[in-house]
N, C-alpha and C. Protein backbone atom coordinates (compact mmCIF):
# COMPACT_ATOMS: atom_id res chain seq x y z
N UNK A 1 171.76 58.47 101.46
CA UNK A 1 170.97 59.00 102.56
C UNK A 1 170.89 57.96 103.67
N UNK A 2 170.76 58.59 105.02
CA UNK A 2 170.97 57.60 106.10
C UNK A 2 169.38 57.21 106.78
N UNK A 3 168.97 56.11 106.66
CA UNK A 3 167.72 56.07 107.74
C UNK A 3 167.84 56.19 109.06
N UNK A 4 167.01 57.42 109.53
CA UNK A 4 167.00 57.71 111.31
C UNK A 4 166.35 57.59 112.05
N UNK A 5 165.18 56.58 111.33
CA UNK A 5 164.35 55.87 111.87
C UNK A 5 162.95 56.92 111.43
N UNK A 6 162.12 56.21 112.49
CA UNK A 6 160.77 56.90 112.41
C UNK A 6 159.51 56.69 113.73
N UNK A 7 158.81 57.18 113.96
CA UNK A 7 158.09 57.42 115.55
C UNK A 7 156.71 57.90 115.10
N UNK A 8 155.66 57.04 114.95
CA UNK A 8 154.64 58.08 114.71
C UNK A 8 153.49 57.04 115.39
N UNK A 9 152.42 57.91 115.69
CA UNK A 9 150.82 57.20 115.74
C UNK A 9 150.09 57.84 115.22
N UNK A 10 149.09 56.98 114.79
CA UNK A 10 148.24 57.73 113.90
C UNK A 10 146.82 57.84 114.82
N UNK A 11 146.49 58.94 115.07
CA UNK A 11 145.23 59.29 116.07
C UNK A 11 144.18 60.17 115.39
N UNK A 12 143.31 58.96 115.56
CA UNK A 12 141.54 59.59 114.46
C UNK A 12 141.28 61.41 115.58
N UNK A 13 141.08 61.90 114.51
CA UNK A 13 140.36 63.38 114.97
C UNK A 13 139.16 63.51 114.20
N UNK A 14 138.41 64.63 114.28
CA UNK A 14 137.19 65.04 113.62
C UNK A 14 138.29 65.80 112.35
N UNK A 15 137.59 65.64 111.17
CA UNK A 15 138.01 65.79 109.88
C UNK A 15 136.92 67.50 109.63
N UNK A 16 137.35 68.64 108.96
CA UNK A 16 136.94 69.70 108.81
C UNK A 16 136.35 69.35 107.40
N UNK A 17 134.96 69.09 106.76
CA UNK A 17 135.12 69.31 105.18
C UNK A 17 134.32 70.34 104.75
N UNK A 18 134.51 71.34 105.42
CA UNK A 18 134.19 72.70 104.52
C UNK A 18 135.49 73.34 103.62
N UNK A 19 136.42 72.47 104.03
CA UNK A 19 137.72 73.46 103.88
C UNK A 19 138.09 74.36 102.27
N UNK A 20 137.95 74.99 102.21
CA UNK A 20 137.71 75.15 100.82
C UNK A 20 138.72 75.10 99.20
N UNK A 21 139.91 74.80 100.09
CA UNK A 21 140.92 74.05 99.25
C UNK A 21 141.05 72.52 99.25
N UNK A 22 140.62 72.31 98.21
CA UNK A 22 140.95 70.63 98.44
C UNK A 22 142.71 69.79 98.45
N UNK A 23 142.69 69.25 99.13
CA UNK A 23 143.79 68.84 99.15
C UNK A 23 143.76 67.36 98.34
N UNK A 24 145.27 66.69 97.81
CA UNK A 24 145.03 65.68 97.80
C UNK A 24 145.37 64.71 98.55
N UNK A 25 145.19 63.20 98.63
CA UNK A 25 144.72 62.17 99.99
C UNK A 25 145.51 62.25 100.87
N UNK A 26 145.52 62.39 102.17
CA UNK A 26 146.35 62.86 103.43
C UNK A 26 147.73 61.70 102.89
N UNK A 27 147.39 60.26 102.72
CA UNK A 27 148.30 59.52 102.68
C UNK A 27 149.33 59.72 101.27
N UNK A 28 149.19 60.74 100.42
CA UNK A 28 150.07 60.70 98.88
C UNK A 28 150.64 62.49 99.58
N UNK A 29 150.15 62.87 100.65
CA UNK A 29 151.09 63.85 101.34
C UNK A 29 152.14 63.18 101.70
N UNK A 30 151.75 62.17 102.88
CA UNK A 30 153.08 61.85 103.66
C UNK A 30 154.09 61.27 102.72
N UNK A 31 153.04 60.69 101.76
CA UNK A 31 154.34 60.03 100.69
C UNK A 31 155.42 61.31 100.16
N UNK A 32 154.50 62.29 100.01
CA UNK A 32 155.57 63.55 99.48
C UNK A 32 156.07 64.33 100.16
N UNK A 33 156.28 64.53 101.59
CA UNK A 33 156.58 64.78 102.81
C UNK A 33 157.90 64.16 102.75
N UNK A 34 158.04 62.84 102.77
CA UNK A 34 159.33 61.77 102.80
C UNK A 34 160.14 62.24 102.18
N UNK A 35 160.28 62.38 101.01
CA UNK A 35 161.56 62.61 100.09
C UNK A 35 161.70 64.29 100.31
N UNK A 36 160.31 65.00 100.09
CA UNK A 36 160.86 66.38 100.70
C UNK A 36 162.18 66.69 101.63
N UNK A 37 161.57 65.80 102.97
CA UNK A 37 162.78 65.67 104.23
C UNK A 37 163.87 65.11 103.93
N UNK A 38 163.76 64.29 102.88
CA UNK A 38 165.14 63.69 102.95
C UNK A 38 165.95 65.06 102.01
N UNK A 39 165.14 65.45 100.88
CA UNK A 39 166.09 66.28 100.29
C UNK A 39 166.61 67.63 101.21
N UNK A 40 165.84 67.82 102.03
CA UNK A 40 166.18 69.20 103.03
C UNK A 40 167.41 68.68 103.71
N UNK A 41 167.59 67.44 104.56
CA UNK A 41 168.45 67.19 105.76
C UNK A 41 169.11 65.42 105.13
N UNK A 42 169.03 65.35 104.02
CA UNK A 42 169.66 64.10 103.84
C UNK A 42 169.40 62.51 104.55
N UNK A 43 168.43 62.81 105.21
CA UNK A 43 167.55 61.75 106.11
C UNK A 43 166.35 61.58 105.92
N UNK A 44 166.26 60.12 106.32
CA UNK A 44 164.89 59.86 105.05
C UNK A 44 163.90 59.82 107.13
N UNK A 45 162.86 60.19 106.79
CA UNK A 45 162.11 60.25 108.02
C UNK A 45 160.42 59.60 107.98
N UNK A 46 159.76 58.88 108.18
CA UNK A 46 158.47 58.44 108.17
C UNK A 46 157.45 59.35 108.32
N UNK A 47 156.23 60.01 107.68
CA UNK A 47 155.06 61.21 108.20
C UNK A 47 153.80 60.31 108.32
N UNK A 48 153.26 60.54 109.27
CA UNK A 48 151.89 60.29 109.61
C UNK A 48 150.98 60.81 109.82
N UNK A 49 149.72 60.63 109.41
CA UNK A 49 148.87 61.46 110.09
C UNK A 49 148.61 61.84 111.63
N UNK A 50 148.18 62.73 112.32
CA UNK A 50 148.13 62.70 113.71
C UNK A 50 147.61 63.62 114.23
N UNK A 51 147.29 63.95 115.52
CA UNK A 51 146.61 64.98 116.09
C UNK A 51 146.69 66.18 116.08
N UNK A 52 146.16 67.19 116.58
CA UNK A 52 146.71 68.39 116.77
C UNK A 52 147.74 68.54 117.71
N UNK A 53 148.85 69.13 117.55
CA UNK A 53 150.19 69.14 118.22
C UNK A 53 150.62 70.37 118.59
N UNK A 54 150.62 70.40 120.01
CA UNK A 54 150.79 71.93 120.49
C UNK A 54 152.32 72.15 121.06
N UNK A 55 152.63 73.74 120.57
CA UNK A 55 154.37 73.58 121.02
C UNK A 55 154.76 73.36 122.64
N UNK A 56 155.76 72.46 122.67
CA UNK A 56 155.89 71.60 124.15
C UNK A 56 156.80 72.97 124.67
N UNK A 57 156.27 72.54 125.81
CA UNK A 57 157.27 73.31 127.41
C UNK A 57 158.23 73.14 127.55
N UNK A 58 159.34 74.08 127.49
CA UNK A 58 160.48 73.87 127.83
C UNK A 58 161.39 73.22 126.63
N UNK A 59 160.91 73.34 125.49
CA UNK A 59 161.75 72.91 124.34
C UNK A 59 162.13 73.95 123.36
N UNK A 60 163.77 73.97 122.84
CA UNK A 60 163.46 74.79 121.64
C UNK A 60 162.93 74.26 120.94
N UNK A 61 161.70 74.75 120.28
CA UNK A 61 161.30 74.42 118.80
C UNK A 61 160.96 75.44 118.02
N UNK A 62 161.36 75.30 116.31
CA UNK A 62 160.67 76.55 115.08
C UNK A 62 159.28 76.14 115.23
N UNK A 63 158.86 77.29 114.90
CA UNK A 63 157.78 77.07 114.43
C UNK A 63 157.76 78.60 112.89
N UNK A 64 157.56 77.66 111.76
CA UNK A 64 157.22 78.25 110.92
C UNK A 64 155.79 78.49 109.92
N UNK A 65 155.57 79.26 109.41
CA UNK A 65 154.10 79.22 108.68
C UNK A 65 154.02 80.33 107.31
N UNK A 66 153.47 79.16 106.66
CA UNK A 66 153.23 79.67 105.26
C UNK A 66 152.46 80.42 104.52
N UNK A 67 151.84 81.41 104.45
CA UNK A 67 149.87 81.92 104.53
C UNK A 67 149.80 81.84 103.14
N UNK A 68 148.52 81.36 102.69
CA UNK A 68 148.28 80.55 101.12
C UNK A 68 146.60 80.97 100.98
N UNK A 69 146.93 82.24 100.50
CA UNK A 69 145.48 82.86 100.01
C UNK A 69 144.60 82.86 98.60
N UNK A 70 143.81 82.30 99.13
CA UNK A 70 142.92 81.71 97.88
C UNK A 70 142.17 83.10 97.24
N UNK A 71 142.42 83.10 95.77
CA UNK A 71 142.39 84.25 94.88
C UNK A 71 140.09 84.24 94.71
N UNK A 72 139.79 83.21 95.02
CA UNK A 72 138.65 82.98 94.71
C UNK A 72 137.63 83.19 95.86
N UNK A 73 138.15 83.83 96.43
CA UNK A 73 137.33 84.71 97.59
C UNK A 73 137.16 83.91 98.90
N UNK A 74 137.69 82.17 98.88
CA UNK A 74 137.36 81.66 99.86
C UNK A 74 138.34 81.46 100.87
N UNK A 75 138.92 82.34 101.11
CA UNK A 75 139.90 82.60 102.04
C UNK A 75 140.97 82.54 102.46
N UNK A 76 141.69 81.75 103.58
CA UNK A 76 143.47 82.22 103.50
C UNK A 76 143.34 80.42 104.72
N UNK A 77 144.38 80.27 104.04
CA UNK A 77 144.85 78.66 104.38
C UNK A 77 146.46 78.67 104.64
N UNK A 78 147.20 78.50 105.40
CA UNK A 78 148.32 78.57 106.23
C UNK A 78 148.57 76.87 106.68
N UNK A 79 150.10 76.75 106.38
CA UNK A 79 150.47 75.58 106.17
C UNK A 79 151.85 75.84 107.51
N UNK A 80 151.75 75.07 108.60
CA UNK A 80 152.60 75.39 109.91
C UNK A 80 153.42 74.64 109.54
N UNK A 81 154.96 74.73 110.13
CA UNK A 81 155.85 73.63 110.43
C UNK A 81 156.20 74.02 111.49
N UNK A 82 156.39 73.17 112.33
CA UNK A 82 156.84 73.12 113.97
C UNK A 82 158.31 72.14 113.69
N UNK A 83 159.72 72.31 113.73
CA UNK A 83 160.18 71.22 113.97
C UNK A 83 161.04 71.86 115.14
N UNK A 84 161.81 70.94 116.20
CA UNK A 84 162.63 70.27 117.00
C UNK A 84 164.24 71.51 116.91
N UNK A 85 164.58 72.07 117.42
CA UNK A 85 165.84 72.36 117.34
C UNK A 85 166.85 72.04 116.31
N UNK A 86 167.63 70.43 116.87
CA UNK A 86 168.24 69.61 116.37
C UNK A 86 167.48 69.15 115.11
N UNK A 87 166.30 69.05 114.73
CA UNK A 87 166.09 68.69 113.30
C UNK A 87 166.39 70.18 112.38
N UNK A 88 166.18 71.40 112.54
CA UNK A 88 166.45 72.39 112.59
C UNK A 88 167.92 72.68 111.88
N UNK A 89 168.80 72.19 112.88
CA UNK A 89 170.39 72.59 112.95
C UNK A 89 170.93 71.23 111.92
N UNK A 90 169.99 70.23 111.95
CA UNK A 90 170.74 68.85 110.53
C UNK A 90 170.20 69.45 109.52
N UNK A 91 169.45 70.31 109.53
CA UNK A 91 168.63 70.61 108.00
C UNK A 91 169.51 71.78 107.57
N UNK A 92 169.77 72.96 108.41
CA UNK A 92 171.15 73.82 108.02
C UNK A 92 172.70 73.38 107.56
N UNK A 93 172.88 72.23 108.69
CA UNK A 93 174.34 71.70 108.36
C UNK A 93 174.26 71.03 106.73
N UNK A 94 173.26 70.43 106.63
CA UNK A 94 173.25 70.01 105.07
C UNK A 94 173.00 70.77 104.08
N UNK A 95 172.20 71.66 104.41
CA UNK A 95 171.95 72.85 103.15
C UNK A 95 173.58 73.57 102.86
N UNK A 96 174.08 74.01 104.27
CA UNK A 96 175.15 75.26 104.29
C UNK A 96 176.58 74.04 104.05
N UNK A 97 176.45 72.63 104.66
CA UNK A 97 177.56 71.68 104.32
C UNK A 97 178.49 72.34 105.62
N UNK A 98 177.87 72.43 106.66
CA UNK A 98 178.61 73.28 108.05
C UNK A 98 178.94 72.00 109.09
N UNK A 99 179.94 71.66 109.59
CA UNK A 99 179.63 70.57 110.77
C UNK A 99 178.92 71.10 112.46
N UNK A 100 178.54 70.21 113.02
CA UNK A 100 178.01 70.47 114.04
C UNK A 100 178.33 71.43 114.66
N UNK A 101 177.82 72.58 115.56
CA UNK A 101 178.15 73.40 116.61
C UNK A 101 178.56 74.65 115.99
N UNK A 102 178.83 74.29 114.48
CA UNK A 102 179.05 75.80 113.82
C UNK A 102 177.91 76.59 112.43
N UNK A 103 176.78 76.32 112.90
CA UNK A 103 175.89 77.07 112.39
C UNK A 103 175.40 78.32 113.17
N UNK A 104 175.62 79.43 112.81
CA UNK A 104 174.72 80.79 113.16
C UNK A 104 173.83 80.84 113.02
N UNK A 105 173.07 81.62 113.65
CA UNK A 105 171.62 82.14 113.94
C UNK A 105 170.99 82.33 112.61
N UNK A 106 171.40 83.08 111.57
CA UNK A 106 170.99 83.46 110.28
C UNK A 106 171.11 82.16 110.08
N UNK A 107 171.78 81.04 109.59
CA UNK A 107 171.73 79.87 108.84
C UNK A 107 170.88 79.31 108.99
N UNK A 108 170.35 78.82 110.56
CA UNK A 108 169.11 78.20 111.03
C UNK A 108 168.23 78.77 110.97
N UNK A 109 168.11 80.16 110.70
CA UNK A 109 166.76 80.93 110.41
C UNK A 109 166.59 80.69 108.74
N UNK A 110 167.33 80.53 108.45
CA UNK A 110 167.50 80.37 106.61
C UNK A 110 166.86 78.84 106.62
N UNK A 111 167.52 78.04 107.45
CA UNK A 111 167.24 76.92 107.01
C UNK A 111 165.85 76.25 107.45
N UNK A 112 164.94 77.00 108.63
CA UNK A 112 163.84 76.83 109.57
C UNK A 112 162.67 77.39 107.85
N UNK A 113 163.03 78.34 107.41
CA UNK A 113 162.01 79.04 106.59
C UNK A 113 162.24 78.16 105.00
N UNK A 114 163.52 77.87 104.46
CA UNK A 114 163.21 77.05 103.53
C UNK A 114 163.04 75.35 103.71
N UNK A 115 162.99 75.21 105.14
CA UNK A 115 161.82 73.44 105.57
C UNK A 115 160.60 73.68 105.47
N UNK A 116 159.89 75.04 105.92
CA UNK A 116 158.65 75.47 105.53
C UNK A 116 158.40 75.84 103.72
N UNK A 117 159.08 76.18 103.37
CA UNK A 117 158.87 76.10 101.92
C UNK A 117 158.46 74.87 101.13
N UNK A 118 159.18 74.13 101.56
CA UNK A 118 159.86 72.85 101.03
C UNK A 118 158.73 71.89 100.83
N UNK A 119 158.56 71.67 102.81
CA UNK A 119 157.49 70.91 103.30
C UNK A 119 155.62 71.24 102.51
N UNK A 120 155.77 72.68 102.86
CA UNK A 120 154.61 73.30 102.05
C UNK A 120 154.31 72.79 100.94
N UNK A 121 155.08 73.07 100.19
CA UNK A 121 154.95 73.31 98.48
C UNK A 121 154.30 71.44 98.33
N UNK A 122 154.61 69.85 99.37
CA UNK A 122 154.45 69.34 98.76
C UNK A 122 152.89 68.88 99.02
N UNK A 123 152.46 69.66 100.24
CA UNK A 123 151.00 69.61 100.82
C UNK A 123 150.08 70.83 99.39
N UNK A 124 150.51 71.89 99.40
CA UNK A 124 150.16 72.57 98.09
C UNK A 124 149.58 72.53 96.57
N UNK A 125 150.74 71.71 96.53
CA UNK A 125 150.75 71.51 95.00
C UNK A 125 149.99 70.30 94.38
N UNK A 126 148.81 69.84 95.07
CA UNK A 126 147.85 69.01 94.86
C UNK A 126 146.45 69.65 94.29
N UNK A 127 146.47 70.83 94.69
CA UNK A 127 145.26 71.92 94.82
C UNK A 127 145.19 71.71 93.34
N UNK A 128 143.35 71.43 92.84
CA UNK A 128 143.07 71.82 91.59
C UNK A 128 143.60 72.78 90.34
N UNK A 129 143.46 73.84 91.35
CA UNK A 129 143.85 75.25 90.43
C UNK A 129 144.73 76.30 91.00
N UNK A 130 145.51 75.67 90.83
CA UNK A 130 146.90 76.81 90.96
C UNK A 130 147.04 77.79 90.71
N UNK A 131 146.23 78.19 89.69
CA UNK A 131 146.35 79.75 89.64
C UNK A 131 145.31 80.58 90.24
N UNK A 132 144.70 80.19 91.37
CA UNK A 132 143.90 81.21 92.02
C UNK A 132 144.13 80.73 93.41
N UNK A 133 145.24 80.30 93.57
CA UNK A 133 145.71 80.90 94.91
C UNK A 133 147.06 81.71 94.99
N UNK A 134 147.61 82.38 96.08
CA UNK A 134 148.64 83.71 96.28
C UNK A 134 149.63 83.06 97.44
N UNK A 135 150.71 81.94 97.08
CA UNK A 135 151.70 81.59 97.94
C UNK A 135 152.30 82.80 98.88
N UNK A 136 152.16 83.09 100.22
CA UNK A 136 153.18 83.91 100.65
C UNK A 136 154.22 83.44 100.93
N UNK A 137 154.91 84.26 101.79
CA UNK A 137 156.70 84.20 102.21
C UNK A 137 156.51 83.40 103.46
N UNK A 138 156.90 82.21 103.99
CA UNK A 138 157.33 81.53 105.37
C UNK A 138 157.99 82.83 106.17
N UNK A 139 157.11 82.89 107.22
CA UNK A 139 157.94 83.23 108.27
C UNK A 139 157.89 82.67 109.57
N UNK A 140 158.75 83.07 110.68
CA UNK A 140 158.66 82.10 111.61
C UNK A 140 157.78 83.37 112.55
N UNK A 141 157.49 82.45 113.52
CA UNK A 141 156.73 82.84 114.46
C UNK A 141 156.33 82.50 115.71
N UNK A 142 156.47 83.51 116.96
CA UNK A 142 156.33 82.96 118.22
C UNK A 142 155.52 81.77 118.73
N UNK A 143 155.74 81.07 119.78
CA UNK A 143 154.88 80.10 120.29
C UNK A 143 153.70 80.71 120.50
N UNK A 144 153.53 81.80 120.84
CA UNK A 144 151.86 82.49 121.25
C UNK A 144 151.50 82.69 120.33
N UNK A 145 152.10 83.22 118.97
CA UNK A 145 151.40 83.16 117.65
C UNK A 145 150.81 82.03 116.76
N UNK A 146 151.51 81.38 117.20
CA UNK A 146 151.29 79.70 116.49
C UNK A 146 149.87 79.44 117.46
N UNK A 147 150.23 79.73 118.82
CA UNK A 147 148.91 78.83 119.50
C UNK A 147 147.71 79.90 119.10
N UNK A 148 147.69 81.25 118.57
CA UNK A 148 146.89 82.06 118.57
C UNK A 148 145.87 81.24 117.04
N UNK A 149 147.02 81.42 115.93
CA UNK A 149 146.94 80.45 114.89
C UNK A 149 146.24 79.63 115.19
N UNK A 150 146.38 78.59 116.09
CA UNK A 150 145.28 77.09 116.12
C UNK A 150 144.41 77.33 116.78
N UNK A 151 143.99 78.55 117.71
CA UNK A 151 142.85 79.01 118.18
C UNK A 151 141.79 79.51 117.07
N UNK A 152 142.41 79.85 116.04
CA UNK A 152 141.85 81.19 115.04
C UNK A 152 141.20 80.23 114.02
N UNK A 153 141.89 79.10 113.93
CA UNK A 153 141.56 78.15 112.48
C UNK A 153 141.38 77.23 112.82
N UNK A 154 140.80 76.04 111.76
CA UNK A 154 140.20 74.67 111.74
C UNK A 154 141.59 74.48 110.95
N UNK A 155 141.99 73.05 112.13
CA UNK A 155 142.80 72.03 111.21
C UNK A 155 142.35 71.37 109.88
N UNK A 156 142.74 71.08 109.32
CA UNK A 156 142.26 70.66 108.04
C UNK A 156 143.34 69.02 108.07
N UNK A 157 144.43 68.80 108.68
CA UNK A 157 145.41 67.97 108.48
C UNK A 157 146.97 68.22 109.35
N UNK A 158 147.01 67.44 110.03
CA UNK A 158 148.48 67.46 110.72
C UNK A 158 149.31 66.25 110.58
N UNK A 159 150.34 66.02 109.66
CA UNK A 159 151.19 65.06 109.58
C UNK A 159 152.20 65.41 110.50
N UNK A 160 152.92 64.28 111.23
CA UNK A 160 154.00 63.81 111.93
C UNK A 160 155.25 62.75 111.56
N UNK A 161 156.69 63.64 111.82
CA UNK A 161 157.75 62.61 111.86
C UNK A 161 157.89 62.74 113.61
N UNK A 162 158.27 61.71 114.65
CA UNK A 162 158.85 62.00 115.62
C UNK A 162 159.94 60.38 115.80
N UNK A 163 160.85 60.70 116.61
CA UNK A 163 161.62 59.59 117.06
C UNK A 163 161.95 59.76 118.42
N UNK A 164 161.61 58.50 119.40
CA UNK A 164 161.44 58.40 120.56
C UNK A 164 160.93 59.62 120.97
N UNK A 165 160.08 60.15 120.84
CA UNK A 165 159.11 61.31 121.82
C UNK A 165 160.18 62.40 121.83
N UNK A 166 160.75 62.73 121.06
CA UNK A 166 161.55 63.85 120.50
C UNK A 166 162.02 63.95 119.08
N UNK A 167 162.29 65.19 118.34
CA UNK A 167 163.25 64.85 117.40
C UNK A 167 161.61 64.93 116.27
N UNK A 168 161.27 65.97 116.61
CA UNK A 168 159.54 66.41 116.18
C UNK A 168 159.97 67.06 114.76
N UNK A 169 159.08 66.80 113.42
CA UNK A 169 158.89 67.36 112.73
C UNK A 169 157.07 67.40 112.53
N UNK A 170 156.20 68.52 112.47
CA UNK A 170 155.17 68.39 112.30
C UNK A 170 154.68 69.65 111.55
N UNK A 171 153.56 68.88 110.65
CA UNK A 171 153.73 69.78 109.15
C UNK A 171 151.94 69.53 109.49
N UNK A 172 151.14 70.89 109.76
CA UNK A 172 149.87 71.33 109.90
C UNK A 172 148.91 72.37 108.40
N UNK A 173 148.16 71.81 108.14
CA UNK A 173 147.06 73.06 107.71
C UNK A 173 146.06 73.31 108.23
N UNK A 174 146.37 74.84 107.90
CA UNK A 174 145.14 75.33 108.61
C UNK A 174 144.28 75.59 107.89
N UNK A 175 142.82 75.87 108.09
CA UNK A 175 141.75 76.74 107.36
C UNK A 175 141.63 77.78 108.38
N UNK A 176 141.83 78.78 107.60
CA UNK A 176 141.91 80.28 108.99
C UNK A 176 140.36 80.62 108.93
N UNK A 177 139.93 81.20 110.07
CA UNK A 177 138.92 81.69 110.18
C UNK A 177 138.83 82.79 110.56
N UNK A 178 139.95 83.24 111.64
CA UNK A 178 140.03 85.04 111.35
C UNK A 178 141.19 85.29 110.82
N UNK A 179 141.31 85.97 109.77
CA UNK A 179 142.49 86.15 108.95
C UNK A 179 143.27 87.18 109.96
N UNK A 180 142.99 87.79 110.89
CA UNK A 180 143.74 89.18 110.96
C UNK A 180 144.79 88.34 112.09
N UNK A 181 144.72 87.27 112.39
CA UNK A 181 145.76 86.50 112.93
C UNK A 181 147.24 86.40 112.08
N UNK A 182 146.78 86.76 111.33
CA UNK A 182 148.19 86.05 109.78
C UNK A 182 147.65 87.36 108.92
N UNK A 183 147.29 88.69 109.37
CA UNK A 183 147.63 89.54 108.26
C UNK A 183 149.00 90.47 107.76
N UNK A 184 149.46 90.11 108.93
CA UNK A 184 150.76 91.02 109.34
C UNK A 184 151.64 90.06 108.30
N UNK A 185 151.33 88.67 107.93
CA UNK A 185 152.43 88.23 107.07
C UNK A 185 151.68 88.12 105.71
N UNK A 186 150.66 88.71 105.69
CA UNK A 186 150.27 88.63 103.66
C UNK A 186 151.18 89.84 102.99
């Protein structure tokens, strides 16, 4: 695997602790964040904690999201990935083994929804009790939906890979507060 460096700051926010899934320590995420990315795109990438991160102007970027409904009545928790185009199209070329410039639309949509899987599962799988929550299906979703998303819910946690102020991977949870934002994907 190749190192491609890494870009991050870490910027204090107000912390949500009602959230009603516990997670475990923001910092044994990013640790499991790392090798996640490397196994998706073969590049090992740095995660940090960081602010809330809204999709930029004038860029392609995925934005994908996971909806993770808690069986125990306390509600529906959604896990975002926003990445970068080009992080996007290295994460297909390595899955599909395609060289540059020849990935299709389906591949990068294949490959945008299993980085959200991926990434998810390692923010997830910390949760006490696994069996009373209801993993859904990643799907992707417009920039107005995503921003509707961070209108609708309390962050709970936003880790960051970036290199030189591009080249964005950013992996968010949410605690939803109106579900009917994300019912169309339960």
């Amino acid at each position: 695997m190749s190192q491609v460096g890494s870009g991050f700051g870490l910027i204090p926010r107000e912390s949500f602790l009602t959230f009603a899934m516990p997670l475990i320590p923001v910092e044994n995420i990013a640790n499991q964040l790392e090798p996640a990315w490397a196994f998706l795109s073969g590049h090992l990438r740095h995660f940090a904690p960081a602010g809330v991160q809204m999709p930029r102007a004038g860029e392609t970027e995925h934005r994908v999201v996971l909806p993770v409904k808690l069986m125990d009545g306390h509600g529906l928790v959604a896990v975002g990935v926003m990445l970068d185009d080009d992080q996007a199209e290295a994460v297909a070329r390595y899955m599909f083994g395609q060289p540059e410039g020849e990935i299709c639309p389906a591949d990068l949509q294949d490959a945008c929804l299993e980085t959200c899987n991926v990434l998810a599962s390692s923010v997830i799988k910390g949760y006490e009790h696994p069996d009373v929550i209801d993993i859904g299906l990643p799907q992707s979703v417009s920039a107005r939906t995503y921003a509707d998303l961070q209108n609708h819910a309390n962050v709970r946690v936003t880790l960051m890979s970036e290199i030189d102020h591009e080249h964005r991977i950013v992996v968010t949870v949410f605690d939803v507060k109106d579900q009917s934002v994300l019912e169309s994907y339960l």
